[in-house]
Protein backbone atom coordinates (compact mmCIF):
# COMPACT_ATOMS: atom_id res chain seq x y z
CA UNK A 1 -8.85 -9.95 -9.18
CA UNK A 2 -8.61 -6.43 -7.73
CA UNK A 3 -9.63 -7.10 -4.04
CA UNK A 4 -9.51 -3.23 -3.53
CA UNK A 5 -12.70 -2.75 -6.04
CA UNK A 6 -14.68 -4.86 -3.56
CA UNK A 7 -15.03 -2.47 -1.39
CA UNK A 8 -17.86 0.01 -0.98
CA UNK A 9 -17.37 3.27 -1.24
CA UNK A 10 -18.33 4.13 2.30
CA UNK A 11 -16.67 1.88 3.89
CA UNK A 12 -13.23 2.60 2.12
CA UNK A 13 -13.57 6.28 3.26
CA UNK A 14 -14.75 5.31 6.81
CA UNK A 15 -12.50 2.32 7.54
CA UNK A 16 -9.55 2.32 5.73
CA UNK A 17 -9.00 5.92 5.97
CA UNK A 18 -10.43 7.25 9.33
CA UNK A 19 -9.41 3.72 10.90
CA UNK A 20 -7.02 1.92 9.66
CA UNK A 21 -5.34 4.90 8.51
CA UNK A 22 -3.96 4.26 4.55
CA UNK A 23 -0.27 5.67 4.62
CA UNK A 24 0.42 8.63 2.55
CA UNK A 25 1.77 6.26 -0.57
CA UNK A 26 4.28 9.67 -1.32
CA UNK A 27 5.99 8.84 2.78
CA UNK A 28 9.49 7.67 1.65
CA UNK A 29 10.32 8.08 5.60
CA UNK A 30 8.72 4.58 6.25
CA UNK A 31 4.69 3.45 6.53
CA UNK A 32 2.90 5.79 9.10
CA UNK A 33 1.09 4.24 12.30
CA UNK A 34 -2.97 4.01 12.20
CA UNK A 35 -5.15 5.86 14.32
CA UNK A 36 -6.08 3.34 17.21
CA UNK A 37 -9.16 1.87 16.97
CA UNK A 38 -11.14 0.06 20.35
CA UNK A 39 -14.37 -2.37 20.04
CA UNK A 40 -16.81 -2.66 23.37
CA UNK A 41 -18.27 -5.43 23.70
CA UNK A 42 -21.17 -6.11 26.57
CA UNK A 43 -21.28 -9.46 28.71
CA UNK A 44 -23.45 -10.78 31.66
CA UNK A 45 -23.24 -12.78 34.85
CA UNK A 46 -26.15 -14.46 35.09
CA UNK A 47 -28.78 -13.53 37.00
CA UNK A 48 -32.33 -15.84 38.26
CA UNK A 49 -34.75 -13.33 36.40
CA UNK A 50 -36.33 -14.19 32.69
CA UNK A 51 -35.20 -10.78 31.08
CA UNK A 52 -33.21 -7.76 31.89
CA UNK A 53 -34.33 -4.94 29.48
CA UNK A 54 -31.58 -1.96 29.58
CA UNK A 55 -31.68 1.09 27.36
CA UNK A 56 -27.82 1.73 25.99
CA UNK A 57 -27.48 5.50 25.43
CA UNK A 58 -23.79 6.02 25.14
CA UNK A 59 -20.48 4.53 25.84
CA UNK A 60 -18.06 7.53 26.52
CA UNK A 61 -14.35 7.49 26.94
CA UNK A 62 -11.95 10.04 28.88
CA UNK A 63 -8.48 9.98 27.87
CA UNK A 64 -5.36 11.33 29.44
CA UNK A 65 -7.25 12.41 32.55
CA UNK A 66 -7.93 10.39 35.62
CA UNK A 67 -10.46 12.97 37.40
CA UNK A 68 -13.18 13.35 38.44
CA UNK A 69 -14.06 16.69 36.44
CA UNK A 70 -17.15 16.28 34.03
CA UNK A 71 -14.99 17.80 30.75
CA UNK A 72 -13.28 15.40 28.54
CA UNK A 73 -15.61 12.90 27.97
CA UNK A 74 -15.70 12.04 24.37
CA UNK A 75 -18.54 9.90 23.09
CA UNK A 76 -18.40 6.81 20.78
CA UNK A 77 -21.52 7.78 19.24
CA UNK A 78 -23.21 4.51 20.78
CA UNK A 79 -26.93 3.47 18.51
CA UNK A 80 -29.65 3.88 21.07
CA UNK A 81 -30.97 0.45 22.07
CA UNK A 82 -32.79 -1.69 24.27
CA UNK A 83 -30.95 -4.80 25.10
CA UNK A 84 -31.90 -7.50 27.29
CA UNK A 85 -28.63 -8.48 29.07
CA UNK A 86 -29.50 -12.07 30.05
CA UNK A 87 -28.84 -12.57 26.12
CA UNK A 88 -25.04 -11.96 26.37
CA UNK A 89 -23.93 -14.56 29.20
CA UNK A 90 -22.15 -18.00 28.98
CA UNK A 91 -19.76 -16.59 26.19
CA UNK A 92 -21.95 -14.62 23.88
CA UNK A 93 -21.21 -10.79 23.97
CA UNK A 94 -23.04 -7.66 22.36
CA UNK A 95 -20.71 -5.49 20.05
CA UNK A 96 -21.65 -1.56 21.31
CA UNK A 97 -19.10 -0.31 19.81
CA UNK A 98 -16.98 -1.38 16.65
CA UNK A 99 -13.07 -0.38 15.78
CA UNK A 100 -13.91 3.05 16.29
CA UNK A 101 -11.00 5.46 15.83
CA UNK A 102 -9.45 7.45 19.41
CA UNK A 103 -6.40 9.06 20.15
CA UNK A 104 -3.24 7.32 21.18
CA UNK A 105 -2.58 7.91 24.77
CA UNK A 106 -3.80 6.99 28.30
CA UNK A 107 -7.81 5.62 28.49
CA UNK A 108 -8.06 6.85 31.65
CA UNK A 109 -11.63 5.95 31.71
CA UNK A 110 -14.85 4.73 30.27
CA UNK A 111 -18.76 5.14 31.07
CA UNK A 112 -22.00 3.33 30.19
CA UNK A 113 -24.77 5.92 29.78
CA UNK A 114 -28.03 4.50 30.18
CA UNK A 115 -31.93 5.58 29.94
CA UNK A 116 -34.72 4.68 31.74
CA UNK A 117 -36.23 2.29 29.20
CA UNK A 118 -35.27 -0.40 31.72
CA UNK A 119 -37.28 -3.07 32.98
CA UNK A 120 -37.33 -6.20 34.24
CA UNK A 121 -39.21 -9.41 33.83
CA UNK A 122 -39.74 -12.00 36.46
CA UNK A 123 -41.61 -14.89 37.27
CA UNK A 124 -44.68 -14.39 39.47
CA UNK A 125 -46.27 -16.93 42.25
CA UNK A 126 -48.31 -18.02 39.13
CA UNK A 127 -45.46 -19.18 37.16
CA UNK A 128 -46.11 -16.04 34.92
CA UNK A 129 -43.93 -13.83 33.38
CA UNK A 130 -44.77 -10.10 34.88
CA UNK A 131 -42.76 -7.24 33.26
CA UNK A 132 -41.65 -4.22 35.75
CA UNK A 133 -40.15 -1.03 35.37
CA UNK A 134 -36.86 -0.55 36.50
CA UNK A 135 -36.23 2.64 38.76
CA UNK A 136 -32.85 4.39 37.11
CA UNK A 137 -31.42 6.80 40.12
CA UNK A 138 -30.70 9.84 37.91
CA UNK A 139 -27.01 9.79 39.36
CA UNK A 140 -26.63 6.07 37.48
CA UNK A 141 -28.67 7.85 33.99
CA UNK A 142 -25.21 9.63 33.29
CA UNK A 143 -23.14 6.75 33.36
CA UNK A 144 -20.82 4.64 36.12
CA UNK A 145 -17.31 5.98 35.72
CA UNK A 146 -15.43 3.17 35.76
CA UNK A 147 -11.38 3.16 35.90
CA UNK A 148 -9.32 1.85 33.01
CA UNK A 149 -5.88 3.26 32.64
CA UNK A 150 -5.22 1.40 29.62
CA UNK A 151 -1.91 2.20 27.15
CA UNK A 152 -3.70 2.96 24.08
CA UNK A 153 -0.96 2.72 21.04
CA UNK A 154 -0.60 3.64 17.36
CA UNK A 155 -1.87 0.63 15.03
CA UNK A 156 -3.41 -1.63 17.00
CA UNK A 157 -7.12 -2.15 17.76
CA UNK A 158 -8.23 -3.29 21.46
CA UNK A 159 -11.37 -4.88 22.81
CA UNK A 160 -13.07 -3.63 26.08
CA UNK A 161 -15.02 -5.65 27.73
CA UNK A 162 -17.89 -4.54 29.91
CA UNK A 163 -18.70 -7.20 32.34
CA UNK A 164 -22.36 -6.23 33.71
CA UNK A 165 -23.27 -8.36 36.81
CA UNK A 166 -26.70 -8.54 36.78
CA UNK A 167 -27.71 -10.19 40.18
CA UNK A 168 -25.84 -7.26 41.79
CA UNK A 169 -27.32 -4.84 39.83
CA UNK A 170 -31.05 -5.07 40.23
CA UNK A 171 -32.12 -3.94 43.88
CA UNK A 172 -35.52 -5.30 45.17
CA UNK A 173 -36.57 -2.18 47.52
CA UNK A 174 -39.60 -4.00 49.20
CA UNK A 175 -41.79 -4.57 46.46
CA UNK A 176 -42.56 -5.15 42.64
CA UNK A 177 -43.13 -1.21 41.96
CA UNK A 178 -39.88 -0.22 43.54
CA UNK A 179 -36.97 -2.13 41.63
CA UNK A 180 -33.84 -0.24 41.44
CA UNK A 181 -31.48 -0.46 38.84
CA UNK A 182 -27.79 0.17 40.16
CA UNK A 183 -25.27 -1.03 37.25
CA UNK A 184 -22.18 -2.78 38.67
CA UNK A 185 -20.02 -3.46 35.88
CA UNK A 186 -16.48 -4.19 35.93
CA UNK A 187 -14.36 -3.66 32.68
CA UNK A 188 -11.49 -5.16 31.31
CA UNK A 189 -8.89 -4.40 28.00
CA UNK A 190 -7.14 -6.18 25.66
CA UNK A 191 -5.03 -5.52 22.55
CA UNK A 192 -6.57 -8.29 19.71
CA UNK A 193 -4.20 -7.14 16.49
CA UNK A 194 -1.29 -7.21 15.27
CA UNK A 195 0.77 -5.34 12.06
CA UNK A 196 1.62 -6.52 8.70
CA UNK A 197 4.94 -5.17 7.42
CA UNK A 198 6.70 -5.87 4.18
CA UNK A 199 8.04 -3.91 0.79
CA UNK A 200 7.11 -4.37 -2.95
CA UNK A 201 9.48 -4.35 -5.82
CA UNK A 202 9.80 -2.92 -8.37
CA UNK A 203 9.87 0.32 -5.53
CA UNK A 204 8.64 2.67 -8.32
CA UNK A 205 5.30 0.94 -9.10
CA UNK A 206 2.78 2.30 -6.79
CA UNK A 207 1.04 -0.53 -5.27
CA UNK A 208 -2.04 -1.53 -2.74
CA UNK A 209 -1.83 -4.36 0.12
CA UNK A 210 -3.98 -5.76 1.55
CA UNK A 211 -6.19 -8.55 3.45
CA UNK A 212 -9.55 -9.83 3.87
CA UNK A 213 -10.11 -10.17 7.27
CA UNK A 214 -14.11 -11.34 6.97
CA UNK A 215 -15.64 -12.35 3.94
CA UNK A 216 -19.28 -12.54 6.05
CA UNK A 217 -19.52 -16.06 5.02
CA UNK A 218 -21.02 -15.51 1.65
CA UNK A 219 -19.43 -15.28 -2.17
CA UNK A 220 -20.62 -11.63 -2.21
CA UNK A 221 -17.40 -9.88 -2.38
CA UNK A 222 -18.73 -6.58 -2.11
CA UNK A 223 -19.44 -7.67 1.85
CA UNK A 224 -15.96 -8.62 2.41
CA UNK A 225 -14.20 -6.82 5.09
CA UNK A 226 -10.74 -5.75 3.95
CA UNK A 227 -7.07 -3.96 5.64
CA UNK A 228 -5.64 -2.02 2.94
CA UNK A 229 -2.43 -0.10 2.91
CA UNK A 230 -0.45 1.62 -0.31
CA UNK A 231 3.46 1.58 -0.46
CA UNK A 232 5.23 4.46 -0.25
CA UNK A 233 8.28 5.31 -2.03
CA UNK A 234 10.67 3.06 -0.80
CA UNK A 235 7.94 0.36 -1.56
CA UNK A 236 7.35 -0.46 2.29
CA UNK A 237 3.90 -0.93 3.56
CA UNK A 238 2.12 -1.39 7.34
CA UNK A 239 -1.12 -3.23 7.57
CA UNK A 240 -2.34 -2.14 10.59
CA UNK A 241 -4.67 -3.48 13.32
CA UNK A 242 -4.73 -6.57 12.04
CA UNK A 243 -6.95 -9.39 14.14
CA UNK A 244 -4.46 -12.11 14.90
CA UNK A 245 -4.91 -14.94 12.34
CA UNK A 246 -3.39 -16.84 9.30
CA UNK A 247 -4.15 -14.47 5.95
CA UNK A 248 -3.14 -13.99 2.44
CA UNK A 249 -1.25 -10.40 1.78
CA UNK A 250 -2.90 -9.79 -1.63
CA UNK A 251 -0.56 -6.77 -3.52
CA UNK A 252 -1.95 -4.98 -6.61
CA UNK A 253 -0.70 -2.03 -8.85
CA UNK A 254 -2.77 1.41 -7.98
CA UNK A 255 -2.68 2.11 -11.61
CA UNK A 256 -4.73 -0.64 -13.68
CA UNK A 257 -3.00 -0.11 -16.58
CA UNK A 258 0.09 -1.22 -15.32
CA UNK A 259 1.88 -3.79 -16.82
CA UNK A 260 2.15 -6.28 -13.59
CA UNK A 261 -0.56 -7.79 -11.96
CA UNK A 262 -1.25 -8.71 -8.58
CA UNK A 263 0.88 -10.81 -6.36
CA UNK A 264 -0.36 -12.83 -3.19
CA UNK A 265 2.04 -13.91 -0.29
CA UNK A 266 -0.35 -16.79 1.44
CA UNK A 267 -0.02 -17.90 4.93
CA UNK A 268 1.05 -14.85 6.72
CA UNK A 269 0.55 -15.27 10.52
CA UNK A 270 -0.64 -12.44 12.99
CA UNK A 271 0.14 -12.60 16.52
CA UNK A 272 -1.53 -10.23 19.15
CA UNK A 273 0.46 -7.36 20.09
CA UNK A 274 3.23 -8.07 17.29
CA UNK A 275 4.84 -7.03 14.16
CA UNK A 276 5.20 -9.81 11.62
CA UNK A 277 7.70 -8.69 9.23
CA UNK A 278 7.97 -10.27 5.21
CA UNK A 279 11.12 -11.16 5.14
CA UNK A 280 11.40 -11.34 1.28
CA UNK A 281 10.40 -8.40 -0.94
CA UNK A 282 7.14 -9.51 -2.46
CA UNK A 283 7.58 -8.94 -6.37
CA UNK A 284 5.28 -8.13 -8.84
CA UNK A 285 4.66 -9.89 -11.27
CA UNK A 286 4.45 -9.05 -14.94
CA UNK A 287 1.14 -9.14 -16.87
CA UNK A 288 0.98 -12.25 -18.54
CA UNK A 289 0.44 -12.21 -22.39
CA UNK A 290 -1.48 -13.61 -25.13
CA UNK A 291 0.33 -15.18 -28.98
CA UNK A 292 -1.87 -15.73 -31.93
CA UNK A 293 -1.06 -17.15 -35.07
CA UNK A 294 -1.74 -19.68 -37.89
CA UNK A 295 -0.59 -23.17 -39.12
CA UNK A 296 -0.25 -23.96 -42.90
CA UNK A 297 0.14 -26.87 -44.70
CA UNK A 298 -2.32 -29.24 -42.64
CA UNK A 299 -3.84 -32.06 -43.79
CA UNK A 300 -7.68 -32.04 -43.60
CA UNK A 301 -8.83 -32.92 -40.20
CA UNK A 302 -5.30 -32.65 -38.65
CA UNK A 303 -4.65 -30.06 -36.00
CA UNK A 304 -0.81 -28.91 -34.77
CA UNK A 305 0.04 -28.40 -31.14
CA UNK A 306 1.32 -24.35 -30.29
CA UNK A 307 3.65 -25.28 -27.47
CA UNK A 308 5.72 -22.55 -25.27
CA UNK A 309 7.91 -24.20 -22.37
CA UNK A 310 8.07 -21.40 -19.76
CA UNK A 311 10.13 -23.85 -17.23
CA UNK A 312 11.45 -27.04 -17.71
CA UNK A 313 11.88 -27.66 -13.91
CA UNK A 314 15.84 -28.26 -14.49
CA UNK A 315 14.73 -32.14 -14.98
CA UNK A 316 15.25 -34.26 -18.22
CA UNK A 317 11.77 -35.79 -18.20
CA UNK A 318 9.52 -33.62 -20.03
CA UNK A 319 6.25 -34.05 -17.93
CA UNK A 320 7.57 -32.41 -15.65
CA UNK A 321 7.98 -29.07 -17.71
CA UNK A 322 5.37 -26.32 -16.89
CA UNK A 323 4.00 -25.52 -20.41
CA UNK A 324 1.28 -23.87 -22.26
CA UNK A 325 0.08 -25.07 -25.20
CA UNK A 326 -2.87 -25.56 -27.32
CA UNK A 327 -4.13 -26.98 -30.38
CA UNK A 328 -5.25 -25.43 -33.67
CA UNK A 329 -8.96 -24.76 -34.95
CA UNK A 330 -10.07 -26.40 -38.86
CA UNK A 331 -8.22 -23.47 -40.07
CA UNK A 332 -4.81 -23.67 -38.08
CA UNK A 333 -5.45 -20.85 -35.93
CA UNK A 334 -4.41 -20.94 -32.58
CA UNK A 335 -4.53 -18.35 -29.59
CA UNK A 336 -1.67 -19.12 -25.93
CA UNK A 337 -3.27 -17.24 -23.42
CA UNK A 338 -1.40 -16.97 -19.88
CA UNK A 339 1.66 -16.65 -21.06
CA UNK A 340 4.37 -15.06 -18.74
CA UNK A 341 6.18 -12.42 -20.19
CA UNK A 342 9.54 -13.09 -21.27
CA UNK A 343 11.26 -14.74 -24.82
CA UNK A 344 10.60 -18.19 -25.70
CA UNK A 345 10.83 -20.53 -28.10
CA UNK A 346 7.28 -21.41 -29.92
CA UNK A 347 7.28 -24.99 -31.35
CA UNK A 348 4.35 -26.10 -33.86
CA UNK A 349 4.20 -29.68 -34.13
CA UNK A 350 2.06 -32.36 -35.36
CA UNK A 351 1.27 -35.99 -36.46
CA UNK A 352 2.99 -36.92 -39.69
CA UNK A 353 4.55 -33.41 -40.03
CA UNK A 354 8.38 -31.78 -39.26
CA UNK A 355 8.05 -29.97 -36.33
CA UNK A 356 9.13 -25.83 -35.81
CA UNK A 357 9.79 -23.55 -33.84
CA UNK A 358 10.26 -19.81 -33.78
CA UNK A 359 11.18 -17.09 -31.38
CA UNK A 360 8.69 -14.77 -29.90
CA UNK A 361 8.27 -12.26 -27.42
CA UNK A 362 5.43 -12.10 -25.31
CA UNK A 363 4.58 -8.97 -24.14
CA UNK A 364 2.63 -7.95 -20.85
CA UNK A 365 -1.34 -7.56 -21.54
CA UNK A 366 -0.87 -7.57 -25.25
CA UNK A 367 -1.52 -10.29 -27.90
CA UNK A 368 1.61 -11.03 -29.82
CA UNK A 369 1.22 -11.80 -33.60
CA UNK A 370 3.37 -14.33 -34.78
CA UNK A 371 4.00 -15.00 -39.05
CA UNK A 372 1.96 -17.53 -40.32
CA UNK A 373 4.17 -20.83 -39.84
CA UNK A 374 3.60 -23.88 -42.65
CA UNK A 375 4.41 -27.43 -41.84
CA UNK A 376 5.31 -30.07 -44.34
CA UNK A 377 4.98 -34.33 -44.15
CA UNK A 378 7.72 -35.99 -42.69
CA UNK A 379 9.08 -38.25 -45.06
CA UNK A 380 11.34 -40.51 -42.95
């Protein structure tokens, strides 16, 4: 499995690049911090109406700069929407803006921009629902500056939550064609990653880590949403804004031709706000490797047993041995695939015949051809 080919295109060039921020895999200084990345998320206090319609514009961000000056504000390219805010209370929240990518420094502050595709609906004497406009003052249209001061650092990703109280925010001014809309939102921050870090051996085979963070709870692969990080030439790595969580590291050679295949380090836990350092070197391992051959000498309708031990678990009792083995076809062929690389001993055996064995080799991603092997009866 190569968990980096489930990716699409665009979002390995958006996200891992421009967000998570890929080390350069030639860095033999160490892995290089991400860019930041922040997620907004809109919630509601409840308020007694049946729907509060709000145009989103924007969401806009000042950094380094606590003023009062109109320059600086950077937007966060916000989609354009209408969103009825009695939607996102008791614990439900709407995502405006997702791990997008800002500078590490001070957020000084932050701004909702809105339009004035608001309205309202509420419940007439009739026990119908009437829809009204909501009056915008064009002061509110450009967005209530509201005061953050938030530590924004390299490799994390934070949430910001903007808390819109409705019942304070619609004013009735006398009667049903004068409703004012005058947002009072509060806003809060918090950090909601952490960092993988950890090194590959052997240093000089150029390798990808990485973890799923959401597979979007289907078996499509291609949807999964995935950290990714390359060594550099010490072999370290730095998964970066990682959500805290229990994952699998998954590590697999850049080059496909390589001779090792992937490696997977389960379990590794992410806390909020910390580093969680692999204390072992994760090692690749070799690719494993195929033996063919044929048996002579069989009986009709017997079949011999190919057997390789690759680790007799240090135990006398052979069930516990981890083995591969398989049996011969009508003509005494036989094909071990999954073999580890390495030198074993290969022992042909069967029924009413002398067993043998033979050395062989098994070599990574190739087949290895043994000479034909011919067993006779067993006379005792």
């Amino acid at each position: 499995m190569n968990v980096i080919k489930k990716l699409k295109l665009a979002f390995l060039s958006v996200l891992l690049v421009s967000v998570f921020g890929c080390e350069d895999k030639n860095d033999s200084e160490g892995p290089s911090a991400s860019q930041p990345t922040i997620t907004v998320k809109l919630v509601d206090a409840p308020g007694d109406f049946k729907a509060v319609n709000v145009e989103v514009v924007d969401v806009m961000i000042k950094m380094n700069d606590d003023s009062e000056d109109e320059n600086g504000w950077v937007s966060l390219e916000v989609e354009d929407e209408t969103i009825n805010l009695l939607d996102f209370t008791g614990g439900m929240s709407k995502v405006l803006v997702e791990r997008f990518p800002i500078p590490a420094g001070t957020l000084s502050q932050m701004r909702l921009v809105l339009g004035d595709g608001n309205t309202i609906v509420i419940e007439n004497d009739s026990e119908e629902d009437v829809e009204h406009d909501l009056k915008t003052p064009s002061a509110q249209q450009s967005g209530l500056k509201l005061k953050v001061n938030s530590e924004i650092e390299e490799g994390y990703s934070y949430d910001f939550i903007l808390d819109f109280d409705v019942e304070k925010s619609i004013v009735m001014a006398g009667n049903s064609d004068n409703i004012i809309l005058k947002p009072v939102l509060n806003v809060s921050a918090e950090i909601n990653s952490g960092i993988i870090e950890g090194a590959v051996v052997p240093t000089d085979v150029p390798a990808m880590a990485s973890v799923v963070i959401d597979d979007m709870g289907n078996d499509d692969p291609e949807d999964d949403l995935v950290i990714s990080a390359y060594t550099n030439d010490a072999g370290s790595f730095a998964l970066w804004g990682v959500p805290a969580g229990t994952y699998n590291v998954v590590v697999t050679p850049v080059n496909e031709a390589s001779v090792y295949g992937e490696t997977v380090v389960t379990d590794v836990v992410v806390t909020k706000g910390e580093t969680t350092v692999i204390g072992e070197p994760i090692e690749l391992t070799l690719m494993p490797g195929s033996v063919s051959g044929t048996v002579l000498g069989l009986g009709e309708g017997v079949v011999a047993e190919a057997l390789i031990v690759i680790d007799d678990m240090g135990t006398p009792e052979t069930e516990d041995d981890i083995a591969v083995s398989v049996n011969t076809d009508a003509e005494g062929a036989f094909l071990l695939e999954e073999v580890p690389a390495g030198d074993y001993m290969l022992t042909f055996s069967a029924e009413g015949y002398v067993s043998q064995t033979v050395e062989v080799t098994v070599v990574p991603g190739e087949v290895t051809n043994v000479a034909d092997v011919t067993l006779v009866l067993d006379e005792a």
